[in-house]
N, C-alpha and C. Protein backbone atom coordinates (compact mmCIF):
# COMPACT_ATOMS: atom_id res chain seq x y z
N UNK A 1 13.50 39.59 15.01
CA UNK A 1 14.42 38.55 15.43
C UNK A 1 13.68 37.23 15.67
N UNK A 2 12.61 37.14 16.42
CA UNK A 2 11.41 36.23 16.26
C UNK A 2 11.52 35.13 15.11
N UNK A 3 11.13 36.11 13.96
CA UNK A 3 10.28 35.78 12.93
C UNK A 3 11.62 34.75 12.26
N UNK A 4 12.45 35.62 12.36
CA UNK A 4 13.81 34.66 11.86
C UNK A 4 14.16 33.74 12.39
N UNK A 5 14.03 33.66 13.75
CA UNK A 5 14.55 32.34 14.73
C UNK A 5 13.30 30.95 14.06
N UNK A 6 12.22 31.92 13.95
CA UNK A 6 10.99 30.60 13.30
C UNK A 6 11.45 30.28 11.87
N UNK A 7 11.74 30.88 11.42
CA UNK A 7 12.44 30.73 10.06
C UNK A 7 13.38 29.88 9.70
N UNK A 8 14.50 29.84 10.75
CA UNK A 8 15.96 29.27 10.84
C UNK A 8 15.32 27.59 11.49
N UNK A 9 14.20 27.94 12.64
CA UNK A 9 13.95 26.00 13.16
C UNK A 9 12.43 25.88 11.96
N UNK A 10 12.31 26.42 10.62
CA UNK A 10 11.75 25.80 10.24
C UNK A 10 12.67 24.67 8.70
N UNK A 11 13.12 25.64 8.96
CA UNK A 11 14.64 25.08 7.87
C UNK A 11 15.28 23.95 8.14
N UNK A 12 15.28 23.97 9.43
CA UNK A 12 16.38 23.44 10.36
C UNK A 12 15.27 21.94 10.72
N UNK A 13 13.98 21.76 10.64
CA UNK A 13 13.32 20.97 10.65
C UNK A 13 12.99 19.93 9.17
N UNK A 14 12.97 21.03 8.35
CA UNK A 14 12.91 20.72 6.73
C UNK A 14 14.21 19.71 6.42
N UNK A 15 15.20 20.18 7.05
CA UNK A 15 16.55 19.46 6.48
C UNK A 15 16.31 18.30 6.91
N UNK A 16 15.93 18.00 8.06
CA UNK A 16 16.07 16.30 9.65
C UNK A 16 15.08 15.99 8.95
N UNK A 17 13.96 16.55 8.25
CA UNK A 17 13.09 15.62 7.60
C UNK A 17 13.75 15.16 6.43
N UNK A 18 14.12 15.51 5.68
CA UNK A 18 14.73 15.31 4.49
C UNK A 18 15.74 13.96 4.83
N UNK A 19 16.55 14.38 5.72
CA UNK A 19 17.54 13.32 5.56
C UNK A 19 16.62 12.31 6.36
N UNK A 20 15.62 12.14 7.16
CA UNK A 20 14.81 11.01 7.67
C UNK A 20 14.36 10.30 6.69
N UNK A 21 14.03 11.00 5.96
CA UNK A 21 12.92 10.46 4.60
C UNK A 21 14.58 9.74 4.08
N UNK A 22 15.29 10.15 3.66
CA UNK A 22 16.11 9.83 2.44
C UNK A 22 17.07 8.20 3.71
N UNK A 23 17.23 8.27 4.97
CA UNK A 23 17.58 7.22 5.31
C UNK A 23 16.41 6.23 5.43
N UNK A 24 15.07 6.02 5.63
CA UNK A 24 13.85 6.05 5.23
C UNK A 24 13.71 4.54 4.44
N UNK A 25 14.08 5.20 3.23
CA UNK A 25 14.52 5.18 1.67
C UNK A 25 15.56 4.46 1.92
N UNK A 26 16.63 4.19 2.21
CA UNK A 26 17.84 3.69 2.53
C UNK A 26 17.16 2.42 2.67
N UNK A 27 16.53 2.28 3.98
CA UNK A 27 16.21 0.99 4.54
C UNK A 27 15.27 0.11 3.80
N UNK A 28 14.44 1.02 3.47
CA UNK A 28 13.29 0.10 2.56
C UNK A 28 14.08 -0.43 1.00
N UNK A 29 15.17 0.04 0.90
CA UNK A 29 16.15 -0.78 -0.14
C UNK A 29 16.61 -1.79 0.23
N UNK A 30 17.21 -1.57 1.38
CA UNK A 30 18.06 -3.05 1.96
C UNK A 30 17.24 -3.81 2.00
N UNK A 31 16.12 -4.02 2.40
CA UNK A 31 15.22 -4.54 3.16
C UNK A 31 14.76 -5.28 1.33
N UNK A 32 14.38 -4.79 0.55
CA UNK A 32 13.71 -5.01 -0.23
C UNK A 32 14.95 -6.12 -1.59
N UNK A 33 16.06 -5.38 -0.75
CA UNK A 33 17.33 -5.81 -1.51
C UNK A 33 17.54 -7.81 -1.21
N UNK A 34 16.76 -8.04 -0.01
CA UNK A 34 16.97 -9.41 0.53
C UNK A 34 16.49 -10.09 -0.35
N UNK A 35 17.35 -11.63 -0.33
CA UNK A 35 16.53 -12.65 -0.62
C UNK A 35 15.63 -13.66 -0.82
N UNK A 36 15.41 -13.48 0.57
CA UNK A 36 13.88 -13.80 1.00
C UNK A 36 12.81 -13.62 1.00
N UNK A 37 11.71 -13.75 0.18
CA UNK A 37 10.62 -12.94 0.07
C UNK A 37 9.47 -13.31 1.47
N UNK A 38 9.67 -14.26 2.33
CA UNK A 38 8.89 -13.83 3.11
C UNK A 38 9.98 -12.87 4.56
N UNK A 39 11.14 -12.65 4.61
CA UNK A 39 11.81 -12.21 5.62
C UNK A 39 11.45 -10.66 5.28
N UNK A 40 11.65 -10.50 3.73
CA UNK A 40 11.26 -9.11 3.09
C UNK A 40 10.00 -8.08 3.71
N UNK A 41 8.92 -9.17 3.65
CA UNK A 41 7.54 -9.15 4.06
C UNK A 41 7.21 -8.72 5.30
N UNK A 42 7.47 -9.58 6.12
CA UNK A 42 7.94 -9.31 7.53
C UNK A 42 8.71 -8.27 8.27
N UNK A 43 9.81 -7.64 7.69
CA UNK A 43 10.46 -6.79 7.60
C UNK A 43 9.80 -5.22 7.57
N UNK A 44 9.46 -5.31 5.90
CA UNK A 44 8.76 -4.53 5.79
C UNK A 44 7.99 -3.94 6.47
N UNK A 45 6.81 -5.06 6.53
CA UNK A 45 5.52 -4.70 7.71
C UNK A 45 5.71 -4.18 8.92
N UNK A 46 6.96 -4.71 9.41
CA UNK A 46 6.98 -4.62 10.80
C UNK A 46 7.89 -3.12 11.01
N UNK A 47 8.76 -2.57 10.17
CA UNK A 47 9.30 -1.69 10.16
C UNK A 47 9.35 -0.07 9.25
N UNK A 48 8.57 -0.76 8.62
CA UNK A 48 8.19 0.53 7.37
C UNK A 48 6.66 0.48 7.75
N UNK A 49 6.05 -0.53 7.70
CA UNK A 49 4.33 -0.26 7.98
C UNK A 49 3.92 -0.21 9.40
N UNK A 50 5.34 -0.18 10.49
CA UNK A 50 5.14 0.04 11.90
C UNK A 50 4.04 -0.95 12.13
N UNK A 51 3.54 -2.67 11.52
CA UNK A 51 2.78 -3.48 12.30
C UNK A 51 3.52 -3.91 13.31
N UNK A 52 2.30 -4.77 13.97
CA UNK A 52 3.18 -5.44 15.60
C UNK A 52 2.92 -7.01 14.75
N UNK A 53 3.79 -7.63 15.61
CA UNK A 53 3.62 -9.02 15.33
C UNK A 53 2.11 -9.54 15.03
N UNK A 54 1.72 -9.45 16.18
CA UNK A 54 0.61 -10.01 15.81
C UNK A 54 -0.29 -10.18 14.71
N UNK A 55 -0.36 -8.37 14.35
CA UNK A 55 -0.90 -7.85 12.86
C UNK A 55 -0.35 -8.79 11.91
N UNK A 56 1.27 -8.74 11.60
CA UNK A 56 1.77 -9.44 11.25
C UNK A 56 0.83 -11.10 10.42
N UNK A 57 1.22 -11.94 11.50
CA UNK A 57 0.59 -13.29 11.70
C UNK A 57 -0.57 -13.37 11.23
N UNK A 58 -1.99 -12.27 11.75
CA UNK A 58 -3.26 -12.36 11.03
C UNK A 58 -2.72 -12.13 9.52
N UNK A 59 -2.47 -11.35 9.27
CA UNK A 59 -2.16 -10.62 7.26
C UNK A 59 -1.36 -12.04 6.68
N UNK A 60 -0.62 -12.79 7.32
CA UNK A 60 0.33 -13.83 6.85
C UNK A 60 -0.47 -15.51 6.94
N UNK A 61 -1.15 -14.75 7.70
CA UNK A 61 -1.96 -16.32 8.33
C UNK A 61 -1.54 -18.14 9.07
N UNK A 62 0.31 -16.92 8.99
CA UNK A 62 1.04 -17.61 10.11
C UNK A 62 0.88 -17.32 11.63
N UNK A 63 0.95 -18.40 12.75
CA UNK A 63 0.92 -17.99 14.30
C UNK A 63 2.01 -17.14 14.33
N UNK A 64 1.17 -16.41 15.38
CA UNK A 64 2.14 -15.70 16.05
C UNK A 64 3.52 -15.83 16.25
N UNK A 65 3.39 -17.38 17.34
CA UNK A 65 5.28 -17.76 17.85
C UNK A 65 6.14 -17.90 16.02
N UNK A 66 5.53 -18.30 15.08
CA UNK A 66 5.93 -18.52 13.60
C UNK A 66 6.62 -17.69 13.26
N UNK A 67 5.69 -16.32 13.22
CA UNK A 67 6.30 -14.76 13.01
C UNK A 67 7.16 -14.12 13.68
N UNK A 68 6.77 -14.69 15.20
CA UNK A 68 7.74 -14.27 16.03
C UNK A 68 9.37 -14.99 16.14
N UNK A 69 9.30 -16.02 16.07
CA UNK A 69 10.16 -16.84 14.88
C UNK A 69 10.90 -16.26 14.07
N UNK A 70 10.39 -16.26 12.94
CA UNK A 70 10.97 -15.54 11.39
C UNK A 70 11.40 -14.31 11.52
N UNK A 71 10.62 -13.63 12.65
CA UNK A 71 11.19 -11.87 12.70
C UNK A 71 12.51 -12.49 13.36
N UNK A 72 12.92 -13.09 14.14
CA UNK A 72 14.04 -12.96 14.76
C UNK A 72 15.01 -13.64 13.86
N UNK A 73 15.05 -14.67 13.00
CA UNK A 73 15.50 -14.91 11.82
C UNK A 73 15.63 -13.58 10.72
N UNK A 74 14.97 -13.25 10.33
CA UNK A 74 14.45 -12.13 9.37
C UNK A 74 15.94 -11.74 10.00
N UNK A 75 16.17 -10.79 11.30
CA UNK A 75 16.57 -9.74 11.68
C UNK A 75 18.25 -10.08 11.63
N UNK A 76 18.71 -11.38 11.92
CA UNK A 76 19.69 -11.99 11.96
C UNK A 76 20.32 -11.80 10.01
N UNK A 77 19.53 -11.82 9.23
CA UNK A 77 19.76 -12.07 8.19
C UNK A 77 19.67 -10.88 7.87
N UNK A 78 18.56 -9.94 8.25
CA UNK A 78 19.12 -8.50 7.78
C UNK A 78 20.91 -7.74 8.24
N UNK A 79 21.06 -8.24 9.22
CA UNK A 79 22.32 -7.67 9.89
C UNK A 79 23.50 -8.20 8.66
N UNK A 80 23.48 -9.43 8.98
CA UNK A 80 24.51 -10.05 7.85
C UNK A 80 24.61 -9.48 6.63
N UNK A 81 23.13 -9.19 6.40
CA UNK A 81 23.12 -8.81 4.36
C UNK A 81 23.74 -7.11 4.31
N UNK A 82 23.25 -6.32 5.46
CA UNK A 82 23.94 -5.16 5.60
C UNK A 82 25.40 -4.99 6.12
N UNK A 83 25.70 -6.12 6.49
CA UNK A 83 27.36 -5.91 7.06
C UNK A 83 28.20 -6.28 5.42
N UNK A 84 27.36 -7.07 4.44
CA UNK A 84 28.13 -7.57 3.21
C UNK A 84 28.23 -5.72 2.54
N UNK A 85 27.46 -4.95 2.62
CA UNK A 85 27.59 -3.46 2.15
C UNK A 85 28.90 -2.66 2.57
N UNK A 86 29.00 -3.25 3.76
CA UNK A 86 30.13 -2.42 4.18
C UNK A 86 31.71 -2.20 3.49
């Protein structure tokens, strides 16, 4: 009974990965779907490559408040471009 219960939460783990990965995938479309190629960038980095701002800004060789800036732009414009999907 064990061996099956490990069996059933390894399945049962396999699936939540699956659909993680595949919404994942979802996002890095939208995201990639924008028009902006530096909001894209930003985006990206900050949410698929899990950087922090800061990282950000060095790799861009924009300041910080800049990035910190644009992400909050960026994010405004992601909302909108995903509400046009609906």
């Amino acid at each position: 009974e064990e061996v099956t219960h490990i069996v059933d939460l390894e399945e049962e783990i396999n699936a939540d990965l699956g659909a993680l990965l595949m919404l994942r995938n979802k996002i890095i479309n939208e995201i990639q779907s924008m028009d902006n190629p530096i909001y894209i960038n930003i985006l990206y980095k900050r949410y698929v490559q899990y950087k922090s701002l800061e990282e950000i800004a060095v790799e861009t060789s924009y300041s910080y408040r800049w990035i910190k800036h644009l992400h909050g732009i960026a994010l405004q414009e992601f909302k909108r471009f995903i509400k046009g999907f609906d």
